[in-house]
C-alpha atoms as a PDB file:
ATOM      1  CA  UNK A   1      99.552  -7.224 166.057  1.00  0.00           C
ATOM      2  CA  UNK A   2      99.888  -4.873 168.887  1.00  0.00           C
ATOM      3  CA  UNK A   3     102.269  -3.320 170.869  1.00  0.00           C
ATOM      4  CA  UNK A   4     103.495  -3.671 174.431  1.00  0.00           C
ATOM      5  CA  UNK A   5     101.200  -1.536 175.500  1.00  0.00           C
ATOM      6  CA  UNK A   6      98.207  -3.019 173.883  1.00  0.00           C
ATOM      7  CA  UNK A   7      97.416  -0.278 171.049  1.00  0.00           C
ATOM      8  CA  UNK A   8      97.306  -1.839 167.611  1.00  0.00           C
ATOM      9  CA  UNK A   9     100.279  -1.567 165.200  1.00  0.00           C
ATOM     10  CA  UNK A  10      99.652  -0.514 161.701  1.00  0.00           C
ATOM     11  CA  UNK A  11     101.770  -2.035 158.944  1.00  0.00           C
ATOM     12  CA  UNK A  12     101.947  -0.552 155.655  1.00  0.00           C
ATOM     13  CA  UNK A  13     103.618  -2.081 152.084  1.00  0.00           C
ATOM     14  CA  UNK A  14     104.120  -0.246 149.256  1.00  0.00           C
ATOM     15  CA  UNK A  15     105.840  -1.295 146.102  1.00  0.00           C
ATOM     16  CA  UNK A  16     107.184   1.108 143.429  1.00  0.00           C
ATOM     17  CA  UNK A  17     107.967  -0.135 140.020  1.00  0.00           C
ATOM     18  CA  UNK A  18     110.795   1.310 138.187  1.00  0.00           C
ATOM     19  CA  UNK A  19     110.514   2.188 134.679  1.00  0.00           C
ATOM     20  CA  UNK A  20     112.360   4.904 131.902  1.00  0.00           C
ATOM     21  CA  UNK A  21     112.422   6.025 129.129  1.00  0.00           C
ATOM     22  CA  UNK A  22     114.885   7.561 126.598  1.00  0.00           C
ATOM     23  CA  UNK A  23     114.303  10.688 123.972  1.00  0.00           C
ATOM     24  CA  UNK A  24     112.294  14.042 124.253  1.00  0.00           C
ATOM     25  CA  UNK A  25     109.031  12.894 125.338  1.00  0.00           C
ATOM     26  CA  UNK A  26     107.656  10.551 127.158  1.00  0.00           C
ATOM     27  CA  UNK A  27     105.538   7.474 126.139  1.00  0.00           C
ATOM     28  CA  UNK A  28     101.834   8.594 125.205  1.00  0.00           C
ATOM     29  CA  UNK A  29     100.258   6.831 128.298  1.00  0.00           C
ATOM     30  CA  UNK A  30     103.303   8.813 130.824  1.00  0.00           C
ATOM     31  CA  UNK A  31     101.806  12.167 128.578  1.00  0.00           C
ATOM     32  CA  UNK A  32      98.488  11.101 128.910  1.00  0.00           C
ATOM     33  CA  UNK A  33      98.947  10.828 132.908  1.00  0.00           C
ATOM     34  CA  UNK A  34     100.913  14.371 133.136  1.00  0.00           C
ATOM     35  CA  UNK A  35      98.148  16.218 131.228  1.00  0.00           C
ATOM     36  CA  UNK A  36      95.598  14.795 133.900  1.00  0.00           C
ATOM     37  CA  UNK A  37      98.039  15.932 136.597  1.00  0.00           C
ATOM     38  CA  UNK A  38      99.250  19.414 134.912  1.00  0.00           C
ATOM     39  CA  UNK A  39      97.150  20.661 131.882  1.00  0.00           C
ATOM     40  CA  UNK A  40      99.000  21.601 128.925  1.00  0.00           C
ATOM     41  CA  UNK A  41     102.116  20.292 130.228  1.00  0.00           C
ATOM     42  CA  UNK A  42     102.636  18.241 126.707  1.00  0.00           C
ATOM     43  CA  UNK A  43     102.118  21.301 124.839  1.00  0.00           C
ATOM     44  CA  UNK A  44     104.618  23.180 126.960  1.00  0.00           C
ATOM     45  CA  UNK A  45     107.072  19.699 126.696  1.00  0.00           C
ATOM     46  CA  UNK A  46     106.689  20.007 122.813  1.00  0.00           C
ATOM     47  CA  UNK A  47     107.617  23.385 122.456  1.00  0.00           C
ATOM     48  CA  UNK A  48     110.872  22.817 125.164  1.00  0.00           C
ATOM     49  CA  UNK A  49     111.816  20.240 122.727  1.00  0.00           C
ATOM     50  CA  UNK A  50     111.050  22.361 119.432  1.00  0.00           C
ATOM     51  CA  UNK A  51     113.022  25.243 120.322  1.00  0.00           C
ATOM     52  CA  UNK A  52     116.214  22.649 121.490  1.00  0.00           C
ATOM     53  CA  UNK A  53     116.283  21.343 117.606  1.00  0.00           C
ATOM     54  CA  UNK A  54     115.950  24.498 116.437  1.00  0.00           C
ATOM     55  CA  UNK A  55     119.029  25.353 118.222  1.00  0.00           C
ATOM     56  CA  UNK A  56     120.612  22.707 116.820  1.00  0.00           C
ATOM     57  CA  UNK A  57     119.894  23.052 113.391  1.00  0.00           C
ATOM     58  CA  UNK A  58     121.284  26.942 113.793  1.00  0.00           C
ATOM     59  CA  UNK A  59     124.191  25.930 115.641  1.00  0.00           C
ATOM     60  CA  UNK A  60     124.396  23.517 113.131  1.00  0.00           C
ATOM     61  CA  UNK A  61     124.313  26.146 110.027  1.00  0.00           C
ATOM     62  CA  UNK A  62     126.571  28.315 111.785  1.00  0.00           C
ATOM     63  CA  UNK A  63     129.512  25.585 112.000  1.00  0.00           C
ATOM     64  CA  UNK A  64     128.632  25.132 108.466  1.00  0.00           C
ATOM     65  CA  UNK A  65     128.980  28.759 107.600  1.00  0.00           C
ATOM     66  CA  UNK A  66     132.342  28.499 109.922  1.00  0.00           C
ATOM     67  CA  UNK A  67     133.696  25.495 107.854  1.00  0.00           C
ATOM     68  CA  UNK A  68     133.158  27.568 104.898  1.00  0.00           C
ATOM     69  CA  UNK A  69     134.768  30.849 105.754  1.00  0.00           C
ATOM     70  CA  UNK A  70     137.751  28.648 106.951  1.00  0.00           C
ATOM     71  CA  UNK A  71     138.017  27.116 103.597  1.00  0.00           C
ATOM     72  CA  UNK A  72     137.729  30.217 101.770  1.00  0.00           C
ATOM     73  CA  UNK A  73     139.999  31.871 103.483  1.00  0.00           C
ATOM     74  CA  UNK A  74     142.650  29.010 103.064  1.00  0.00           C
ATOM     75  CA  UNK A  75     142.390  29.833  99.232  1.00  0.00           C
ATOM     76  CA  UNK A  76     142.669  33.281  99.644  1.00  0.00           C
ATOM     77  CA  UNK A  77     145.906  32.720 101.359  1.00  0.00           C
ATOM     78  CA  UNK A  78     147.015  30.153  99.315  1.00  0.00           C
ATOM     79  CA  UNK A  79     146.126  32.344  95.942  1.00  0.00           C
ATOM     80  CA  UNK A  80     148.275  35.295  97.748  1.00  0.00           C
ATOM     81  CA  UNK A  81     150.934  33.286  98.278  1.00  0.00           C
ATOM     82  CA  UNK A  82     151.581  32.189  94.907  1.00  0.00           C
ATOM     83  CA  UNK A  83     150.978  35.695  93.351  1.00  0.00           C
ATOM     84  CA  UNK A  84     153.753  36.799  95.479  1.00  0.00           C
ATOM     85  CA  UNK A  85     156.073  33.694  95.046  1.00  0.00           C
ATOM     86  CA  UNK A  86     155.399  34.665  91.445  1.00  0.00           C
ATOM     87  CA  UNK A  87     156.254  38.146  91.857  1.00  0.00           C
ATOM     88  CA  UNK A  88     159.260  37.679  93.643  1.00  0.00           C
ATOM     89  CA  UNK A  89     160.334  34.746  91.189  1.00  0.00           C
ATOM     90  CA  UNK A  90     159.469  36.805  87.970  1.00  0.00           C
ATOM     91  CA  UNK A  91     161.873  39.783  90.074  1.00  0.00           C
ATOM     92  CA  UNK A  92     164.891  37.979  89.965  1.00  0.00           C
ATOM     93  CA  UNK A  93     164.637  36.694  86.794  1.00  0.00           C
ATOM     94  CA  UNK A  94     164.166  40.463  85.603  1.00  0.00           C
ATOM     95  CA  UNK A  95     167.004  41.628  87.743  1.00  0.00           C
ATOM     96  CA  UNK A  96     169.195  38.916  86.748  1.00  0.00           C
ATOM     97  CA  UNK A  97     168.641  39.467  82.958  1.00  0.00           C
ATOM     98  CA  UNK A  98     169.377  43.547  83.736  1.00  0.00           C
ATOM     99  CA  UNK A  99     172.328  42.519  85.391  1.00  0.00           C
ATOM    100  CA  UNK A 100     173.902  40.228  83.057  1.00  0.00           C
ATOM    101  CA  UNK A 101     172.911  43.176  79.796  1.00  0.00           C
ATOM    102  CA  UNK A 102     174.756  45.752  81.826  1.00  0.00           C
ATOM    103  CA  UNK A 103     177.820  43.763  82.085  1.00  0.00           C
ATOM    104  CA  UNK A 104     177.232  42.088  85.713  1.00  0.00           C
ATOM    105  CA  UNK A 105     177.377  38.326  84.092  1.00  0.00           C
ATOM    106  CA  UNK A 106     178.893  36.849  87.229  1.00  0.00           C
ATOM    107  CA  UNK A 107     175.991  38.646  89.941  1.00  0.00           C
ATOM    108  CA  UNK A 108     173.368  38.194  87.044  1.00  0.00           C
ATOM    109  CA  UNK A 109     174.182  34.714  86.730  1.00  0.00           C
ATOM    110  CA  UNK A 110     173.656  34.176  91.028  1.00  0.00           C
ATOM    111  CA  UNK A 111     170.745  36.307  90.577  1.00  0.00           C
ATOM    112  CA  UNK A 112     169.398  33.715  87.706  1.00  0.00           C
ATOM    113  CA  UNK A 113     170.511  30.483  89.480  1.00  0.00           C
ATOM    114  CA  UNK A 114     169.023  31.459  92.471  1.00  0.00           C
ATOM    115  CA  UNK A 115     165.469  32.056  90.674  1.00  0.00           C
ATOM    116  CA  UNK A 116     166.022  28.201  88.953  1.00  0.00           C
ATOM    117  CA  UNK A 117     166.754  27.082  92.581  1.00  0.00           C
ATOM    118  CA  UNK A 118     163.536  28.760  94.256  1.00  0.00           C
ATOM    119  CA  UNK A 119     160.911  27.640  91.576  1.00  0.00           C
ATOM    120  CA  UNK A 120     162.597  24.053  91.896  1.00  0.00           C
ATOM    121  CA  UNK A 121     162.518  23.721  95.548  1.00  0.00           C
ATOM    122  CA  UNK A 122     159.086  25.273  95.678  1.00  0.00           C
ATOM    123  CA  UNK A 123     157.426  22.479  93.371  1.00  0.00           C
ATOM    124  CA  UNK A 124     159.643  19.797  95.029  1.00  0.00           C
ATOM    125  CA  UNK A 125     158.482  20.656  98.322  1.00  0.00           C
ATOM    126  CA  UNK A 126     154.352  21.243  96.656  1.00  0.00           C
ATOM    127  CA  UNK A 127     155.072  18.059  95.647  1.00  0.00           C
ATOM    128  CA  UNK A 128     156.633  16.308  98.774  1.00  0.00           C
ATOM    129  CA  UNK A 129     153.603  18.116 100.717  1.00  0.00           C
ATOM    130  CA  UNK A 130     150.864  16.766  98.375  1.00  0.00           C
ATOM    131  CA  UNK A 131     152.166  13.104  98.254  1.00  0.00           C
ATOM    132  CA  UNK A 132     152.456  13.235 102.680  1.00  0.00           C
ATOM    133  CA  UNK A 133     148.500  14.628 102.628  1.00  0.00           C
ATOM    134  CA  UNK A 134     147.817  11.452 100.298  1.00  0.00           C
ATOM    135  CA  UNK A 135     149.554   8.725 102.548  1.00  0.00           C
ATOM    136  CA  UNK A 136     147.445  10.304 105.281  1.00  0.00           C
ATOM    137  CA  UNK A 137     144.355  10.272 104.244  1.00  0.00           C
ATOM    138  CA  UNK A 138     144.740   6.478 103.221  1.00  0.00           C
END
Protein backbone atom coordinates (compact mmCIF):
# COMPACT_ATOMS: atom_id res chain seq x y z
CA UNK A 1 0.00 0.00 0.00
CA UNK A 2 1.03 3.54 -0.18
CA UNK A 3 -0.10 6.75 0.48
CA UNK A 4 -1.26 9.71 -1.57
CA UNK A 5 1.85 10.84 -1.80
CA UNK A 6 3.54 7.73 -2.90
CA UNK A 7 5.63 6.77 0.40
CA UNK A 8 4.82 3.28 1.58
CA UNK A 9 2.41 2.67 4.51
CA UNK A 10 3.44 0.35 7.21
CA UNK A 11 0.79 -1.80 8.87
CA UNK A 12 1.37 -3.43 12.03
CA UNK A 13 -0.93 -6.36 14.03
CA UNK A 14 -0.42 -7.34 17.26
CA UNK A 15 -2.49 -9.68 19.31
CA UNK A 16 -2.38 -9.93 23.14
CA UNK A 17 -3.77 -12.91 24.86
CA UNK A 18 -5.41 -12.49 28.12
CA UNK A 19 -4.77 -14.79 30.85
CA UNK A 20 -4.92 -14.76 35.15
CA UNK A 21 -4.42 -16.24 37.70
CA UNK A 22 -5.72 -16.44 41.32
CA UNK A 23 -3.60 -16.96 44.82
CA UNK A 24 -0.10 -15.66 46.01
CA UNK A 25 2.06 -16.63 43.26
CA UNK A 26 1.99 -17.01 40.02
CA UNK A 27 2.10 -20.22 37.84
CA UNK A 28 5.81 -21.66 37.70
CA UNK A 29 6.25 -20.83 33.92
CA UNK A 30 4.80 -16.74 34.78
CA UNK A 31 7.82 -17.18 37.81
CA UNK A 32 10.05 -18.70 35.58
CA UNK A 33 9.59 -15.64 32.99
CA UNK A 34 9.84 -12.85 35.92
CA UNK A 35 13.13 -14.30 37.25
CA UNK A 36 14.56 -13.96 33.58
CA UNK A 37 13.17 -10.41 33.53
CA UNK A 38 13.99 -9.37 37.37
CA UNK A 39 16.37 -11.76 39.31
CA UNK A 40 15.26 -12.83 42.57
CA UNK A 41 11.96 -11.42 42.12
CA UNK A 42 10.35 -15.01 43.29
CA UNK A 43 12.40 -14.97 46.28
CA UNK A 44 11.34 -11.44 47.11
CA UNK A 45 7.39 -12.63 46.01
CA UNK A 46 7.81 -15.55 48.58
CA UNK A 47 8.84 -13.66 51.36
CA UNK A 48 5.84 -10.73 50.53
CA UNK A 49 3.61 -13.64 50.82
CA UNK A 50 5.33 -15.27 54.03
CA UNK A 51 5.24 -12.32 56.11
CA UNK A 52 1.17 -11.68 54.94
CA UNK A 53 0.34 -15.32 56.65
CA UNK A 54 2.30 -14.62 59.32
CA UNK A 55 0.19 -11.69 59.94
CA UNK A 56 -2.59 -13.61 59.76
CA UNK A 57 -1.86 -16.29 61.93
CA UNK A 58 -0.94 -13.38 64.74
CA UNK A 59 -3.90 -11.47 64.04
CA UNK A 60 -5.41 -14.61 64.19
CA UNK A 61 -3.99 -15.57 67.88
CA UNK A 62 -4.69 -12.25 69.04
CA UNK A 63 -8.64 -12.50 68.30
CA UNK A 64 -8.20 -15.75 69.96
CA UNK A 65 -6.56 -14.32 73.01
CA UNK A 66 -9.49 -11.48 72.67
CA UNK A 67 -12.29 -14.18 72.61
CA UNK A 68 -10.78 -15.50 75.66
CA UNK A 69 -10.36 -12.50 77.86
CA UNK A 70 -14.03 -11.70 76.85
CA UNK A 71 -15.14 -14.98 78.14
CA UNK A 72 -13.27 -14.80 81.22
CA UNK A 73 -14.26 -11.78 82.08
CA UNK A 74 -18.04 -12.68 81.56
CA UNK A 75 -17.45 -15.25 84.48
CA UNK A 76 -15.82 -12.97 86.56
CA UNK A 77 -18.82 -10.80 86.37
CA UNK A 78 -21.17 -13.34 86.48
CA UNK A 79 -19.31 -15.04 89.73
CA UNK A 80 -19.50 -11.29 91.32
CA UNK A 81 -22.81 -11.01 90.74
CA UNK A 82 -24.01 -13.93 92.48
CA UNK A 83 -21.65 -13.44 95.52
CA UNK A 84 -23.35 -10.22 95.95
CA UNK A 85 -26.99 -11.39 95.15
CA UNK A 86 -25.96 -13.84 97.85
CA UNK A 87 -24.81 -11.34 100.18
CA UNK A 88 -27.56 -9.15 99.91
CA UNK A 89 -30.09 -12.21 100.04
CA UNK A 90 -28.31 -13.86 103.12
CA UNK A 91 -28.70 -9.78 104.63
CA UNK A 92 -32.21 -9.74 104.74
CA UNK A 93 -32.75 -12.94 105.87
CA UNK A 94 -30.35 -11.98 108.89
CA UNK A 95 -32.07 -8.70 109.39
CA UNK A 96 -35.40 -10.13 109.15
CA UNK A 97 -34.71 -12.91 111.75
CA UNK A 98 -33.12 -9.85 114.18
CA UNK A 99 -36.13 -8.08 113.61
CA UNK A 100 -38.73 -10.52 114.27
CA UNK A 101 -36.37 -11.76 117.91
CA UNK A 102 -36.50 -8.16 118.99
CA UNK A 103 -40.15 -7.93 118.75
CA UNK A 104 -40.49 -6.29 115.08
CA UNK A 105 -42.66 -9.50 113.75
CA UNK A 106 -44.68 -7.37 111.36
CA UNK A 107 -41.21 -5.39 109.61
CA UNK A 108 -39.30 -8.78 110.15
CA UNK A 109 -41.86 -10.61 108.43
CA UNK A 110 -41.63 -7.82 105.08
CA UNK A 111 -38.03 -8.07 105.59
CA UNK A 112 -38.35 -12.14 105.24
CA UNK A 113 -40.99 -12.13 102.44
CA UNK A 114 -39.15 -9.87 100.53
CA UNK A 115 -35.87 -12.20 100.67
CA UNK A 116 -38.44 -15.39 99.52
CA UNK A 117 -39.59 -12.97 96.73
CA UNK A 118 -35.95 -11.96 95.44
CA UNK A 119 -34.39 -15.55 95.41
CA UNK A 120 -37.73 -16.63 93.56
CA UNK A 121 -37.77 -14.07 90.94
CA UNK A 122 -34.04 -14.37 90.49
CA UNK A 123 -34.19 -18.23 89.52
CA UNK A 124 -37.47 -17.62 87.59
CA UNK A 125 -35.97 -15.08 85.54
CA UNK A 126 -32.20 -17.52 85.36
CA UNK A 127 -34.54 -19.75 84.24
CA UNK A 128 -36.74 -17.75 81.70
CA UNK A 129 -33.17 -16.39 80.40
CA UNK A 130 -31.63 -19.89 79.96
CA UNK A 131 -34.70 -21.49 78.18
CA UNK A 132 -34.79 -17.96 75.51
CA UNK A 133 -30.71 -18.67 74.87
CA UNK A 134 -31.89 -22.41 74.05
CA UNK A 135 -34.77 -21.54 71.52
CA UNK A 136 -32.10 -19.38 69.92
CA UNK A 137 -29.53 -21.30 69.35
CA UNK A 138 -31.91 -23.99 67.71
Amino acid sequence: MSSDEGEPVVQARAEVAAAAYSGPLPPPEWLRQYEAVVPGIGDRMMTVVESEVTDQHAESDHRRDMERALVGAGITLAKRGQIGAWLLGFGFLVASVVLILSGHSVLGGVFGLADLVGIVASFTVALLRRRDEQHSHD
